[in-house]
C-alpha atoms as a PDB file:
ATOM      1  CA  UNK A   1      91.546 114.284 115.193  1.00  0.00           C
ATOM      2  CA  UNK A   2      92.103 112.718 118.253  1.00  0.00           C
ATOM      3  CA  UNK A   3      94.041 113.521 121.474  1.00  0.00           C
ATOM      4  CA  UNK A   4      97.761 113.542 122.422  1.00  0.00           C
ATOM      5  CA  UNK A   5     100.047 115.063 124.461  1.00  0.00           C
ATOM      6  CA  UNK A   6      99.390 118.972 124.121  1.00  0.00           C
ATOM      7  CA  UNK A   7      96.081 118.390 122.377  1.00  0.00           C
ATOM      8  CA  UNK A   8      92.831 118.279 123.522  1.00  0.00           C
ATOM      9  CA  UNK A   9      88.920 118.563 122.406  1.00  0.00           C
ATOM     10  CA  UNK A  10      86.108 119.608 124.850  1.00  0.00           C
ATOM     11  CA  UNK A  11      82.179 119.587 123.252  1.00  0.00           C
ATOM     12  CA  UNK A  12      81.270 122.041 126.360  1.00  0.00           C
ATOM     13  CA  UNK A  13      79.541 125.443 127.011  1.00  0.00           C
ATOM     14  CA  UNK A  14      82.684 127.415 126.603  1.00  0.00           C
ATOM     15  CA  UNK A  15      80.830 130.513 128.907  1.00  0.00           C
ATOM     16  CA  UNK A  16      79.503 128.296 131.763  1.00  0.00           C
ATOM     17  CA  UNK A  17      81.277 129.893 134.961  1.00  0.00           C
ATOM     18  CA  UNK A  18      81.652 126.274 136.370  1.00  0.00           C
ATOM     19  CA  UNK A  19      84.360 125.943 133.824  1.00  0.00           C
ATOM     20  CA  UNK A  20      87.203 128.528 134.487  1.00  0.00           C
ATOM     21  CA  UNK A  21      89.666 127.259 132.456  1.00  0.00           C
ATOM     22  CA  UNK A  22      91.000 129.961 130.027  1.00  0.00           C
ATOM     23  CA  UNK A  23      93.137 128.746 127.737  1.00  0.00           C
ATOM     24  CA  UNK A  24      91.766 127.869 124.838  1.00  0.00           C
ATOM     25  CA  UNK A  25      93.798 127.823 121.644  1.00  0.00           C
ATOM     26  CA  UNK A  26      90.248 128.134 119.432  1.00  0.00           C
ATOM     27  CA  UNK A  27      87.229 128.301 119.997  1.00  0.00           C
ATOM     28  CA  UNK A  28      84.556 126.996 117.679  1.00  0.00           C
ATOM     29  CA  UNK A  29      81.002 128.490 118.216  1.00  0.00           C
ATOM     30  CA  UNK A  30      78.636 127.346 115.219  1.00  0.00           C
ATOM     31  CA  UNK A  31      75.668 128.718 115.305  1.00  0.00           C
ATOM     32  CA  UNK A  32      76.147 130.048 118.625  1.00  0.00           C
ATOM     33  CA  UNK A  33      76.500 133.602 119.259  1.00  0.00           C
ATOM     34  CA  UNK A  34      73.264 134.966 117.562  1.00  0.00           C
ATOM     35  CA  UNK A  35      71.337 133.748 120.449  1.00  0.00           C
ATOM     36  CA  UNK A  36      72.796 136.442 122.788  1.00  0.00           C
ATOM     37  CA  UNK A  37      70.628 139.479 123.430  1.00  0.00           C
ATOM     38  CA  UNK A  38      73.612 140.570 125.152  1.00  0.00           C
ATOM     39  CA  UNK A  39      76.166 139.576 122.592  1.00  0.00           C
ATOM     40  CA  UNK A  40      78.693 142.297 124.148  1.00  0.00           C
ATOM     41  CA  UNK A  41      78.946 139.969 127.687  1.00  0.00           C
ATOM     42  CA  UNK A  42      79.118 136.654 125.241  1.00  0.00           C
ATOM     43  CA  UNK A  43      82.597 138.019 123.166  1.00  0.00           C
ATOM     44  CA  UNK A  44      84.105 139.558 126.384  1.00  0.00           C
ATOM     45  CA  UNK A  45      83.655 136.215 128.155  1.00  0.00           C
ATOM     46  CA  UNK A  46      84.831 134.335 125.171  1.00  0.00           C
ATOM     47  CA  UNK A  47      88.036 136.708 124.662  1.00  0.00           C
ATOM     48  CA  UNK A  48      88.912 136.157 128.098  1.00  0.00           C
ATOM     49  CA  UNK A  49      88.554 132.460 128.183  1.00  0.00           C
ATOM     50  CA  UNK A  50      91.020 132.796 124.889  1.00  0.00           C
ATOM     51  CA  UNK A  51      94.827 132.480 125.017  1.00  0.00           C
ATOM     52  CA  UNK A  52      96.577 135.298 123.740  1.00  0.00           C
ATOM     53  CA  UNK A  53      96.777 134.982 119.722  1.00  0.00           C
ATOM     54  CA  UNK A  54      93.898 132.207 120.430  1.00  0.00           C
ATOM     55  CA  UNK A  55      91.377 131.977 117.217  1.00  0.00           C
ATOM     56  CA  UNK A  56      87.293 131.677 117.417  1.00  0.00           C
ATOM     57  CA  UNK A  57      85.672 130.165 114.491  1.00  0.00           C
ATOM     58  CA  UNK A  58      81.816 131.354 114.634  1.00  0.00           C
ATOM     59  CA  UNK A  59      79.029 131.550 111.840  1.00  0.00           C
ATOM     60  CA  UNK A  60      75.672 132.639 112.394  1.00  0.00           C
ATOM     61  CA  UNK A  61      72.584 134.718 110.812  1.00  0.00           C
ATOM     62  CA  UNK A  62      72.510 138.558 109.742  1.00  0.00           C
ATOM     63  CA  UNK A  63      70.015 140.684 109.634  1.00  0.00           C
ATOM     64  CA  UNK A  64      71.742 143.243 107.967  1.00  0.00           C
ATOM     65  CA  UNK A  65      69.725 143.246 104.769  1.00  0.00           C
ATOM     66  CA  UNK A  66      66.400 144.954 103.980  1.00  0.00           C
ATOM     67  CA  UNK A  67      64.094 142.127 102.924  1.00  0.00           C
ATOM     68  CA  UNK A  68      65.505 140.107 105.627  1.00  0.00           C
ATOM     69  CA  UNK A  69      64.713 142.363 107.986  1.00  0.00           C
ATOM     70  CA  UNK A  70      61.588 142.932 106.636  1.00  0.00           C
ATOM     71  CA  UNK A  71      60.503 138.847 106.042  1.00  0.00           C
ATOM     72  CA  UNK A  72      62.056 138.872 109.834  1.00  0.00           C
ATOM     73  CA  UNK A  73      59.586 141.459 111.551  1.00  0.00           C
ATOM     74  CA  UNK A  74      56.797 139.532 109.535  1.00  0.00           C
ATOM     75  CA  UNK A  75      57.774 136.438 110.622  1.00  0.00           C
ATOM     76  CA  UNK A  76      58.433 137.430 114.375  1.00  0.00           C
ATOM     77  CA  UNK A  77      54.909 137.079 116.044  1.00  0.00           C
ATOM     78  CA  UNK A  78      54.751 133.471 115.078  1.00  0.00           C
ATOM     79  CA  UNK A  79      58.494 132.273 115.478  1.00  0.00           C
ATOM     80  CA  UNK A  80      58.839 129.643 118.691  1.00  0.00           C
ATOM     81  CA  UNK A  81      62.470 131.328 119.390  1.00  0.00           C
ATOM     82  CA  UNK A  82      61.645 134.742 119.090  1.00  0.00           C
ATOM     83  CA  UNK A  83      62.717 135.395 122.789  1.00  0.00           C
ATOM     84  CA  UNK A  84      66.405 133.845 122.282  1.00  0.00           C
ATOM     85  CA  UNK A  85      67.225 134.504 118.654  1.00  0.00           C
ATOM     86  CA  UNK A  86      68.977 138.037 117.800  1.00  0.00           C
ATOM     87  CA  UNK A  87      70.722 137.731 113.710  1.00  0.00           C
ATOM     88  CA  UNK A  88      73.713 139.607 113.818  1.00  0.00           C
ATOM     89  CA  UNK A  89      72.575 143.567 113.142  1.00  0.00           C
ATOM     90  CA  UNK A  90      75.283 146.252 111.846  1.00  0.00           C
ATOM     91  CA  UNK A  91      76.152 146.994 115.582  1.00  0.00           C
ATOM     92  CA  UNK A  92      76.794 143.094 115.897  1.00  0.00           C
ATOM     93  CA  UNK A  93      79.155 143.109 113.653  1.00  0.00           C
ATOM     94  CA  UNK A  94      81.210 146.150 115.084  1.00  0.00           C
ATOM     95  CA  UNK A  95      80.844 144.487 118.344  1.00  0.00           C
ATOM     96  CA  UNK A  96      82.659 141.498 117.158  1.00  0.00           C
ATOM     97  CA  UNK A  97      85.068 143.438 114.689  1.00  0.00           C
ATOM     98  CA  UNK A  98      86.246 145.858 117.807  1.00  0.00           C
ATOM     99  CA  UNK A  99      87.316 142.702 120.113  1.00  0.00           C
ATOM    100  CA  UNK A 100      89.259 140.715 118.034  1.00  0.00           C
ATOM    101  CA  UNK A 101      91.296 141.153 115.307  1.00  0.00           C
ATOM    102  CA  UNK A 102      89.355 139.397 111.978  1.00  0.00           C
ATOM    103  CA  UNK A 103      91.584 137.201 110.048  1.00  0.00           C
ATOM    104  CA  UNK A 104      88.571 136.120 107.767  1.00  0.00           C
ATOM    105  CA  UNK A 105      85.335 136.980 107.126  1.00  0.00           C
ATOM    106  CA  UNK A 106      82.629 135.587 104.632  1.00  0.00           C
ATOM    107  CA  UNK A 107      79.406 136.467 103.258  1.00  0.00           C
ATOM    108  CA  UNK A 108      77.470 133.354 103.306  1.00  0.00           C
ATOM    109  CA  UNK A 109      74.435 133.284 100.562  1.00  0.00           C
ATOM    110  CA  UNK A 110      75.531 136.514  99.601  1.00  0.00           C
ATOM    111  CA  UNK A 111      75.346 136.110  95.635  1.00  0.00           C
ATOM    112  CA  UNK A 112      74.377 132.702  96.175  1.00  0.00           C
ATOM    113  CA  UNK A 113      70.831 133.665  97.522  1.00  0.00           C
ATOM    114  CA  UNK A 114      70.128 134.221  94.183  1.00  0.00           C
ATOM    115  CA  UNK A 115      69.947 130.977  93.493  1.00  0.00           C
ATOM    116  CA  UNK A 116      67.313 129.821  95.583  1.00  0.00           C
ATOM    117  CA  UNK A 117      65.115 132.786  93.969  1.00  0.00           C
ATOM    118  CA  UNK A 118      66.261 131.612  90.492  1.00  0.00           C
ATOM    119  CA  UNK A 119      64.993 127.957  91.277  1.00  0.00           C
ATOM    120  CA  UNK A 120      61.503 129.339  92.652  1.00  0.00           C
ATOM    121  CA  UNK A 121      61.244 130.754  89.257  1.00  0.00           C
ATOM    122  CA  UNK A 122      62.883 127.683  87.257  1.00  0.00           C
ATOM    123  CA  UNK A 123      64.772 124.806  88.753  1.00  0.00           C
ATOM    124  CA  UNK A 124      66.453 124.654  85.746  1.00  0.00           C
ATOM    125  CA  UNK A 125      68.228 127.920  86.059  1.00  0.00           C
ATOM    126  CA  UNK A 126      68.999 127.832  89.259  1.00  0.00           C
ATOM    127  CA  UNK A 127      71.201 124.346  88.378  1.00  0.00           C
ATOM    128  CA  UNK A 128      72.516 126.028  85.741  1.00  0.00           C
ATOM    129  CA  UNK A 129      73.521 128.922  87.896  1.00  0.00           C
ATOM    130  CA  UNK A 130      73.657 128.124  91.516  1.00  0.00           C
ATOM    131  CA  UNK A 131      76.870 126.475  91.787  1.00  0.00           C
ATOM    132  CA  UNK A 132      79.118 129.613  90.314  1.00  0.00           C
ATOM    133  CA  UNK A 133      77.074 131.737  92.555  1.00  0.00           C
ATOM    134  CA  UNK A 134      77.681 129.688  95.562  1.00  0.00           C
ATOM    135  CA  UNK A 135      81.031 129.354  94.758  1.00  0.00           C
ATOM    136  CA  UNK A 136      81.224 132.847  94.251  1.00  0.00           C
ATOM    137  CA  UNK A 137      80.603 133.410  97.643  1.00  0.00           C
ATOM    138  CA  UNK A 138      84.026 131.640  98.459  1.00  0.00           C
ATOM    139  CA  UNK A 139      86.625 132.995  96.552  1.00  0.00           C
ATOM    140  CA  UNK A 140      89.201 135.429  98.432  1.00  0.00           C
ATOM    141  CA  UNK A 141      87.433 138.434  95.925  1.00  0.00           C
ATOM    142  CA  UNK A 142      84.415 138.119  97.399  1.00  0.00           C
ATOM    143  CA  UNK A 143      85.521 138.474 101.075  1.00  0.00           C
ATOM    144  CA  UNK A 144      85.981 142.483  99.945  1.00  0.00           C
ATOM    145  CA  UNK A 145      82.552 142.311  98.786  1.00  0.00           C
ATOM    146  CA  UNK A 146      80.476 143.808 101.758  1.00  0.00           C
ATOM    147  CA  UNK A 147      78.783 141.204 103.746  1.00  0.00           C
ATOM    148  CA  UNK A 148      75.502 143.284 104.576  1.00  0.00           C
ATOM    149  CA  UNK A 149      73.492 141.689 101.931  1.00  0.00           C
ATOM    150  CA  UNK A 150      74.781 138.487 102.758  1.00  0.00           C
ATOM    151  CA  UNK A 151      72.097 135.906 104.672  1.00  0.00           C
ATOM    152  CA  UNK A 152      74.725 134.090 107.231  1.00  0.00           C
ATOM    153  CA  UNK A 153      78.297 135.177 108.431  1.00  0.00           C
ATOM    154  CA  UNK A 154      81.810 133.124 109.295  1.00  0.00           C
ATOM    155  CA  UNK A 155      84.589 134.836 110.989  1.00  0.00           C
ATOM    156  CA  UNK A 156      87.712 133.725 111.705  1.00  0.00           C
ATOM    157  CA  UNK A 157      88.987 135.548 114.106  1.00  0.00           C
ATOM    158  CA  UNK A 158      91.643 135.995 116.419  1.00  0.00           C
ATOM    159  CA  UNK A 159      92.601 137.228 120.206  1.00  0.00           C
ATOM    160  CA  UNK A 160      95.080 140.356 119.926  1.00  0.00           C
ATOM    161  CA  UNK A 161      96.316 141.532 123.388  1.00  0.00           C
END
């Protein structure tokens, strides 16, 4: 996108202390904020480095769904990042929902984790089928849909003061 006059782009840690500045207009945290155990600290610190009506873009993993949670606590003993990795519970998302104001919000592999069981069974199904349920996943219907059986999360949300 480039830079000009009023605009410009930082790759940074937007929470290191060394960096006061606090006026971002969005910030963009991919991947990011599930690796908070104290995600409550991580959203106040990223609110306040926010200007007011500023937007955060963030996506990360739930945990919000039963086999997940179960395949998860299976998993745990022998995962690497076990001591740094916290998927987004129920509370999570309440956390995040009660400090900013959520403009959008999508269920990612929601009905489109189907697919990837469908193509386990037969590939062929799950070409068949995978595309309308990954695109399901999209549409502005969907986004009612609750998000707790949903694998991964999006928000787009914004600073209200």
């Amino acid at each position: 996108m480039g830079e000009a006059g009023n605009r410009h782009f930082k790759v940074m840690d937007f929470l290191d202390p060394a960096y006061d500045d606090a006026g971002f207009d969005v910030i963009y945290a991919h991947a990011v904020l599930h690796h908070f155990r104290y995600l409550d600290v991580a959203l106040d610190l990223a609110r306040a480095k926010l200007v007011p009506g500023g937007r955060m873009i963030t996506y990360d993993p739930l945990q919000t769904w039963w086999p997940v949670r179960l395949l998860r606590a299976l998993f745990r003993p022998f995962q690497g990042d076990s001591d740094w990795e916290f998927p987004f519970t129920g509370g999570s998302l309440a956390s995040i929902e009660s400090r900013f104001s959520v403009q959008d919000r999508v269920g990612i592999f929601n009905r489109g984790k189907w697919a990837l069981v469908i193509g386990a069974v037969s590939p062929a199904l799950a070409r068949r089928f995978g595309d309308r349920l990954f695109a399901d996943d999209l549409l502005p219907a969907s986004r009612k849909r609750p998000i707790r059986a949903a694998l991964h999360v999006t928000y787009n949300l914004r600073r209200v003061d």
